[in-house]
C-alpha atoms as a PDB file:
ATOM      1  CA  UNK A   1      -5.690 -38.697 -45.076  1.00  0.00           C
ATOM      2  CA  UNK A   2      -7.968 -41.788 -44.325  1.00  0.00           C
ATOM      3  CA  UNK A   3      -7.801 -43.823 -41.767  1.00  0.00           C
ATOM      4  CA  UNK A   4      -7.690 -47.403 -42.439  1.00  0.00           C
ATOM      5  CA  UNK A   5      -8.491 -50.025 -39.402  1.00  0.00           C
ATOM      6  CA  UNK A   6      -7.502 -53.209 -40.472  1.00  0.00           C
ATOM      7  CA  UNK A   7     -10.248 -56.180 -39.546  1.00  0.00           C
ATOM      8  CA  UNK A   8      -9.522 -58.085 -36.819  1.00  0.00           C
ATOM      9  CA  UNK A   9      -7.061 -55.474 -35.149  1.00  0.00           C
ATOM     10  CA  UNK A  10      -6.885 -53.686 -31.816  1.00  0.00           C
ATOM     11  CA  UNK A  11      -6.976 -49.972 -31.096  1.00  0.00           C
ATOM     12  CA  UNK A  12      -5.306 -49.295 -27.814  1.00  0.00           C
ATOM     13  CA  UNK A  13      -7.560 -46.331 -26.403  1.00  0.00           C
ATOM     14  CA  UNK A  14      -4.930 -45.543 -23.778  1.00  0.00           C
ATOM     15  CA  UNK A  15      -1.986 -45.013 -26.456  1.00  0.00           C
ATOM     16  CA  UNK A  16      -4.875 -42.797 -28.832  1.00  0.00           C
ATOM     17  CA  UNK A  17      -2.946 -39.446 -29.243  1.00  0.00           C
ATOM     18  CA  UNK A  18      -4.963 -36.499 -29.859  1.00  0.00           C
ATOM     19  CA  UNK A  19      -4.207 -36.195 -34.086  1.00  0.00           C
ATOM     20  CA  UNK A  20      -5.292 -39.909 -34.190  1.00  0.00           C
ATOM     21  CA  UNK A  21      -8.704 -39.342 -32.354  1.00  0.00           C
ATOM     22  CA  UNK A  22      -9.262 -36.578 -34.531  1.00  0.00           C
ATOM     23  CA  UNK A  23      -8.978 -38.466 -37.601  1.00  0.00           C
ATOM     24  CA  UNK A  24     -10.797 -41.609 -36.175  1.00  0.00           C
ATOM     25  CA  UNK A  25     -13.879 -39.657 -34.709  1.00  0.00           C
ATOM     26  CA  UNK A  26     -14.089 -38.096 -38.214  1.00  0.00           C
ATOM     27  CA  UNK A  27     -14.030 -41.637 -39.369  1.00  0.00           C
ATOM     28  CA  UNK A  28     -15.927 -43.168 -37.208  1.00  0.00           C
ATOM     29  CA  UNK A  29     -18.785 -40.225 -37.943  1.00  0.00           C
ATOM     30  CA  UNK A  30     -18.571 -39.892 -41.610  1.00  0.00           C
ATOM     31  CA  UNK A  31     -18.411 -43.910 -42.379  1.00  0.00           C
ATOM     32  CA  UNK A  32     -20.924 -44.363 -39.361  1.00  0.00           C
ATOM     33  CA  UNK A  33     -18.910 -47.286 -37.361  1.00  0.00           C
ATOM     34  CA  UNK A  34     -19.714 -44.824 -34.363  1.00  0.00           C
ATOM     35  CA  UNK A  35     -22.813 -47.180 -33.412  1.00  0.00           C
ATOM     36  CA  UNK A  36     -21.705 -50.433 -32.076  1.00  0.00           C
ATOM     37  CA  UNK A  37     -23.092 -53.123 -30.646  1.00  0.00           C
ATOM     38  CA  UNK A  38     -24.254 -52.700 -26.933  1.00  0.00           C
ATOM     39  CA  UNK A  39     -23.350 -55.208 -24.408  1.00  0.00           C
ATOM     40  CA  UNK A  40     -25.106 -53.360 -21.634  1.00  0.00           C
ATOM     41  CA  UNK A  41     -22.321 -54.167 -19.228  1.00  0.00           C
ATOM     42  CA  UNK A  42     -20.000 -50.930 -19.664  1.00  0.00           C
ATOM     43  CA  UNK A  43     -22.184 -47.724 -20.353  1.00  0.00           C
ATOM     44  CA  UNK A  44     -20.789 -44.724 -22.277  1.00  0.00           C
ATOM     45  CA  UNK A  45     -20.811 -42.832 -19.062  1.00  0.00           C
ATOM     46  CA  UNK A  46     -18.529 -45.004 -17.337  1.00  0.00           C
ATOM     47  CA  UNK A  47     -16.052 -45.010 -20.205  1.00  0.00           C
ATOM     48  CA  UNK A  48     -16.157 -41.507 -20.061  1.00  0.00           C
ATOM     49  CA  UNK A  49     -15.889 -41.441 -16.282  1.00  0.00           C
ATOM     50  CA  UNK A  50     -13.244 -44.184 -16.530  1.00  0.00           C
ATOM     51  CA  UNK A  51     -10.819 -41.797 -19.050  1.00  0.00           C
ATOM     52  CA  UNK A  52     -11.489 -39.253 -16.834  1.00  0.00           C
ATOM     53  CA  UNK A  53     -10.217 -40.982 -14.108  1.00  0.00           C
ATOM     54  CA  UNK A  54     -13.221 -40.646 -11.837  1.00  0.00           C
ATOM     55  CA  UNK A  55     -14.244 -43.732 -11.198  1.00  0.00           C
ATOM     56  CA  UNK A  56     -13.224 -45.951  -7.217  1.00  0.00           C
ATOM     57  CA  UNK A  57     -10.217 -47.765  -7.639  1.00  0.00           C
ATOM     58  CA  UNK A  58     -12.788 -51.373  -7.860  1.00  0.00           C
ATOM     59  CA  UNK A  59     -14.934 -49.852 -10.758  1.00  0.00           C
ATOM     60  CA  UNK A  60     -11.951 -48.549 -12.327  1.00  0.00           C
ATOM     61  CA  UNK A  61     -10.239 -52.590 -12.261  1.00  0.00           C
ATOM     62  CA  UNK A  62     -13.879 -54.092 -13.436  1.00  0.00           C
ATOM     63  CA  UNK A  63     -14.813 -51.942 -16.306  1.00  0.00           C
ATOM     64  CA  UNK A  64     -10.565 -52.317 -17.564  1.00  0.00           C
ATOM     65  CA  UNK A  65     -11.001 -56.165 -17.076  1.00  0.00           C
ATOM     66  CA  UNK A  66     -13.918 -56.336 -18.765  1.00  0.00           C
ATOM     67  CA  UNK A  67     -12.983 -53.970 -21.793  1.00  0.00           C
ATOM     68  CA  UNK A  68      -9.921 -56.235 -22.432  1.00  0.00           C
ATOM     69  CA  UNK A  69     -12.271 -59.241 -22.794  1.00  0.00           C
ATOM     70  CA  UNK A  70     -15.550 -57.696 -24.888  1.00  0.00           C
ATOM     71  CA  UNK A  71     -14.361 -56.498 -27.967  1.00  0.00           C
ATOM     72  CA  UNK A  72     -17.535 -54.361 -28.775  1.00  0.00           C
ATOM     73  CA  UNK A  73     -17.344 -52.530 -25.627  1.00  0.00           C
ATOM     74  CA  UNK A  74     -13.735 -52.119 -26.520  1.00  0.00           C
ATOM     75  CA  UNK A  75     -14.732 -50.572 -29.780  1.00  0.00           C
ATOM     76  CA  UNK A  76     -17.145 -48.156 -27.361  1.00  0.00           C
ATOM     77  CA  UNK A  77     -14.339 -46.918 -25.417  1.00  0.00           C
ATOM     78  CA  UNK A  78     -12.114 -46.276 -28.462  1.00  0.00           C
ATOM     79  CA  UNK A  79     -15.051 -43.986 -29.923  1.00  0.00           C
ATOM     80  CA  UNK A  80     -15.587 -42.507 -26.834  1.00  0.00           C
ATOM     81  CA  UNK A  81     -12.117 -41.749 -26.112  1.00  0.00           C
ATOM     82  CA  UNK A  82     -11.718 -40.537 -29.611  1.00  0.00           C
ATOM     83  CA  UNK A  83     -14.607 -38.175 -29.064  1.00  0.00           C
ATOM     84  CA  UNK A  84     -13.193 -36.825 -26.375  1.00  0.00           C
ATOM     85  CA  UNK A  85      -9.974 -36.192 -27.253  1.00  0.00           C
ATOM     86  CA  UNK A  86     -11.730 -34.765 -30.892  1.00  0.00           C
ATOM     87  CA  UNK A  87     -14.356 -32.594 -28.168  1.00  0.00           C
ATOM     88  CA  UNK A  88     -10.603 -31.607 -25.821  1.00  0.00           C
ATOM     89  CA  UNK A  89      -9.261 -30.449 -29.603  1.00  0.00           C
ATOM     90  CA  UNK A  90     -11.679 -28.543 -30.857  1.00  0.00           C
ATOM     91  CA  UNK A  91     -12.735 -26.561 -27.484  1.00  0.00           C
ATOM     92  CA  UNK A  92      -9.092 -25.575 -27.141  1.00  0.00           C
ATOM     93  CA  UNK A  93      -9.098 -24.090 -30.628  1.00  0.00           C
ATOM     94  CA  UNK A  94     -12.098 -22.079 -29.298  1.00  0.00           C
ATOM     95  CA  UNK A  95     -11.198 -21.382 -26.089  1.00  0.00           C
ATOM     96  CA  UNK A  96      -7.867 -19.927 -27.693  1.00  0.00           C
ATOM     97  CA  UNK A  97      -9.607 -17.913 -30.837  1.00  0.00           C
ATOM     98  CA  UNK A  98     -12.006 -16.294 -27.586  1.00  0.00           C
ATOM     99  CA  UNK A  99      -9.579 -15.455 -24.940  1.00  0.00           C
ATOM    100  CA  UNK A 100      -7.722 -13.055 -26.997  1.00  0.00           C
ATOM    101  CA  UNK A 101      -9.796 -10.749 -29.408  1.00  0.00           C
ATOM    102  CA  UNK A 102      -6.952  -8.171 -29.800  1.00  0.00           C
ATOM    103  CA  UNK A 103      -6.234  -6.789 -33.371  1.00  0.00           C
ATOM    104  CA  UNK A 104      -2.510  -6.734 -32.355  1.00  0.00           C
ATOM    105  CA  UNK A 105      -0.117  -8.224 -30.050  1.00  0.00           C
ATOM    106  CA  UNK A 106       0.068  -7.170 -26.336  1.00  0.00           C
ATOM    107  CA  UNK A 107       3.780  -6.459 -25.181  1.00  0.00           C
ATOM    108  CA  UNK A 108       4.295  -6.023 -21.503  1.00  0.00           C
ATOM    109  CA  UNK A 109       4.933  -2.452 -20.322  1.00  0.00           C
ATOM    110  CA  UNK A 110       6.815  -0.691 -17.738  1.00  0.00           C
ATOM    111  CA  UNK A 111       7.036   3.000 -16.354  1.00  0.00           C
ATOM    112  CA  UNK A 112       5.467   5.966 -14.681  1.00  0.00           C
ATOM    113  CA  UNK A 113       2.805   7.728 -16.962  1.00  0.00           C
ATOM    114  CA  UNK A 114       0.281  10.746 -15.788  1.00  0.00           C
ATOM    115  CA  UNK A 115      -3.433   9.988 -17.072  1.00  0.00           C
ATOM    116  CA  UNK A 116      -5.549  12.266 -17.681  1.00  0.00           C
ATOM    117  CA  UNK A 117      -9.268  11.645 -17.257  1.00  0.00           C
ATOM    118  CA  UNK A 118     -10.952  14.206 -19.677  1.00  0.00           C
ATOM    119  CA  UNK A 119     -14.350  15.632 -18.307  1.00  0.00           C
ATOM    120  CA  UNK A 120     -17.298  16.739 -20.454  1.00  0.00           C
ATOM    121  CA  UNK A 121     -16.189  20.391 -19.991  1.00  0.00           C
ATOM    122  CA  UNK A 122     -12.497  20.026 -21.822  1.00  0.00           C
ATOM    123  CA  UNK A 123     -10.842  20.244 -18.328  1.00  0.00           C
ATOM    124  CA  UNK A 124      -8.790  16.802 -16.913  1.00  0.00           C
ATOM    125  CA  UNK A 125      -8.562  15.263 -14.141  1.00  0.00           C
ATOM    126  CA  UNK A 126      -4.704  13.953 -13.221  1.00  0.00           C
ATOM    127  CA  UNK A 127      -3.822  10.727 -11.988  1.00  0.00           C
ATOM    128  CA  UNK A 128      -0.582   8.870 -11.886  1.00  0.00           C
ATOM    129  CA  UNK A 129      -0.722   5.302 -13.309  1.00  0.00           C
ATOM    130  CA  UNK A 130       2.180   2.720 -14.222  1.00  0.00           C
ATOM    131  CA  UNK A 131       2.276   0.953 -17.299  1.00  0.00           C
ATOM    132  CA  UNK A 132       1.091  -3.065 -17.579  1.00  0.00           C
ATOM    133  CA  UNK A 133       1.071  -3.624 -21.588  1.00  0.00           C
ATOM    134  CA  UNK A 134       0.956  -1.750 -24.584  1.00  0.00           C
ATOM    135  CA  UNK A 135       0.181  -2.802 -28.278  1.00  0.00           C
ATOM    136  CA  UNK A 136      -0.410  -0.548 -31.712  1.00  0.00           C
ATOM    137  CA  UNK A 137      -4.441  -0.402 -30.562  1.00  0.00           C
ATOM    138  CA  UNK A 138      -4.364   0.457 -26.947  1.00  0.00           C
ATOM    139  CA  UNK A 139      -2.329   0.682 -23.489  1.00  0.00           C
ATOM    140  CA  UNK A 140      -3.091  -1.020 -20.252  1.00  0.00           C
ATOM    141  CA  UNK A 141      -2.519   0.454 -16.916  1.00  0.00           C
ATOM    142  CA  UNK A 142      -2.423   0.304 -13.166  1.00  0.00           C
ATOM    143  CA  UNK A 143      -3.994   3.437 -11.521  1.00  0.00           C
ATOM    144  CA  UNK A 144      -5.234   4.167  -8.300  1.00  0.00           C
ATOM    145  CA  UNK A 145      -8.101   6.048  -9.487  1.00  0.00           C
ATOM    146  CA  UNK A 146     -11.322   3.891 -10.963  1.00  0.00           C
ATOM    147  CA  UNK A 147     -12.203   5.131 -14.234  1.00  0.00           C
ATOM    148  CA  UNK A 148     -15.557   4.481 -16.560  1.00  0.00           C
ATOM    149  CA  UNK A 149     -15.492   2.262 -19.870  1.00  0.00           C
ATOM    150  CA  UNK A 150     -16.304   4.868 -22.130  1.00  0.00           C
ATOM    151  CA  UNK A 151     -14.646   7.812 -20.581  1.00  0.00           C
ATOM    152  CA  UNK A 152     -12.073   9.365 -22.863  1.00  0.00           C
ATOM    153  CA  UNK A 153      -8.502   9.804 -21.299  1.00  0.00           C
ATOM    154  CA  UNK A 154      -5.009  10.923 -21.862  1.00  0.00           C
ATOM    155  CA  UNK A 155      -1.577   9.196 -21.443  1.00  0.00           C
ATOM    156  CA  UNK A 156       1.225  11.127 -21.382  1.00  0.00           C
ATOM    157  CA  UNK A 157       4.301   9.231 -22.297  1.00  0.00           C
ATOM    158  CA  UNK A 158       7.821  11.020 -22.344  1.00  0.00           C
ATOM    159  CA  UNK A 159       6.702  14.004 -23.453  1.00  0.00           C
ATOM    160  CA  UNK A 160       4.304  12.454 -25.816  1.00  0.00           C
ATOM    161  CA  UNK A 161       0.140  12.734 -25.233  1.00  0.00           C
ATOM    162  CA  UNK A 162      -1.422   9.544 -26.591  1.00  0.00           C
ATOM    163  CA  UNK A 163      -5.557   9.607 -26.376  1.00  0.00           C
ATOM    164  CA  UNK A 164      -8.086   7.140 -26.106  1.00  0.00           C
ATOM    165  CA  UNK A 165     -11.012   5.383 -24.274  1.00  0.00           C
ATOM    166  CA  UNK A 166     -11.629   3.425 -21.742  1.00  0.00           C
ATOM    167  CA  UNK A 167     -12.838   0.019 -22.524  1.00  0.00           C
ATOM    168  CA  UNK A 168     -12.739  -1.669 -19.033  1.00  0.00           C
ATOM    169  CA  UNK A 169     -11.539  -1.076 -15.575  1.00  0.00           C
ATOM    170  CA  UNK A 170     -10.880  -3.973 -13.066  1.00  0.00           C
ATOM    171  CA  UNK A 171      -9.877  -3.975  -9.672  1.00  0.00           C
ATOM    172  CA  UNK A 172      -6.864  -5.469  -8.943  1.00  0.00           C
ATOM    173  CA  UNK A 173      -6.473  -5.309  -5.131  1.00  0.00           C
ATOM    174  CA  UNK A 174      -5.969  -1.795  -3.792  1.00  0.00           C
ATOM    175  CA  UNK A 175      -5.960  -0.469  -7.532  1.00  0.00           C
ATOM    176  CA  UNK A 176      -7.583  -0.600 -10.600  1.00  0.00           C
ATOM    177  CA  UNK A 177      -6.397  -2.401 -14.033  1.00  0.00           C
ATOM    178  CA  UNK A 178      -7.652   0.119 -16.811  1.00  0.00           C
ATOM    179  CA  UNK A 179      -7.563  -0.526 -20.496  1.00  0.00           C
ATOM    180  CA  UNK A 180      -7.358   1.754 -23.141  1.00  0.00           C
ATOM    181  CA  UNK A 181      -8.039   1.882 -26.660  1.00  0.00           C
ATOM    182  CA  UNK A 182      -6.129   4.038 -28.471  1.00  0.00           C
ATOM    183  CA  UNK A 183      -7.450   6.597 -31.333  1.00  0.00           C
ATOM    184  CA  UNK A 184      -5.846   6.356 -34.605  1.00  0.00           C
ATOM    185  CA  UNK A 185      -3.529   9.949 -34.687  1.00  0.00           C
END
């Protein structure tokens, strides 16, 4: 969909939604109406710090003055605040595609288990534990005991032994947050 800005209109930065700044900073970029003319008396920074809402109460009132009476600084802010909004967009897409790297969904998990920490000789150690989350690829649980990413272990589970690894161990106050991937049965 192209975005048409009609010659001679205003863009309101302050009513920009995010969808819109998307589409205009792609605009703006691919039909290079980015660069504008600089009147030296509102720098990009202080747009930005001005959206932001970091600037003193004074500088705040002269730079919002002054954009409502210089159109090409005007134009500035609505690029900047398009960037931003495009930069706020796309970070959140990232941010959300990093913070959870699990094949399957985590459901939250409740009960007693016994965990058995398997040593190098066959023999386990046995710990009690309580359950956070499970999903089909592993189990997280709260144990007393720290226990080594890497170190294979046992959950049993109403009768039911389920075995896996340790892929981290956090401490969460006086315990320890352990998560488990499971191996395929």
């Amino acid at each position: 969909m192209k975005l048409r800005i009609v010659s001679g209109g205003q863009i309101s930065p302050d009513r920009l939604d995010e969808k819109t700044a998307v589409r205009l900073a792609l605009y703006m970029t691919r039909e290079g109406t980015a660069v504008v003319k600089d009147c030296r008396k509102v720098t990009v920074h202080n747009i930005e710090e001005y959206w932001l809402g970091r600037l003193s109460a004074s500088v705040a009132t002269e730079v919002k003055s002054h954009l409502a009476q210089c159109k090409a600084c005007r134009l500035k802010s609505v690029t900047v605040r398009a960037e931003m909004l495009w930069l706020k967009h796309i970070l959140a897409a990232w941010a959300a595609r990093q913070g959870e790297r699990r094949r399957s969904e985590r459901r939250p998990a409740h009960g007693l288990v016994r965990l058995d920490v398997l040593t190098n000789q066959g023999d386990a150690a046995v710990f009690a534990a309580s359950l956070r989350d499970e999903s089909e690829h592993g189990i997280g649980l709260i144990c007393q005991r720290h226990c080594t990413p890497g170190e294979s272990v046992r959950v049993w589970r109403q009768g039911t032994a389920l075995s896996g690894v340790v892929r981290y161990c956090r401490p969460v106050g006086d315990a320890f947050m352990i998560g488990m991937e499971l191996k395929a049965a």
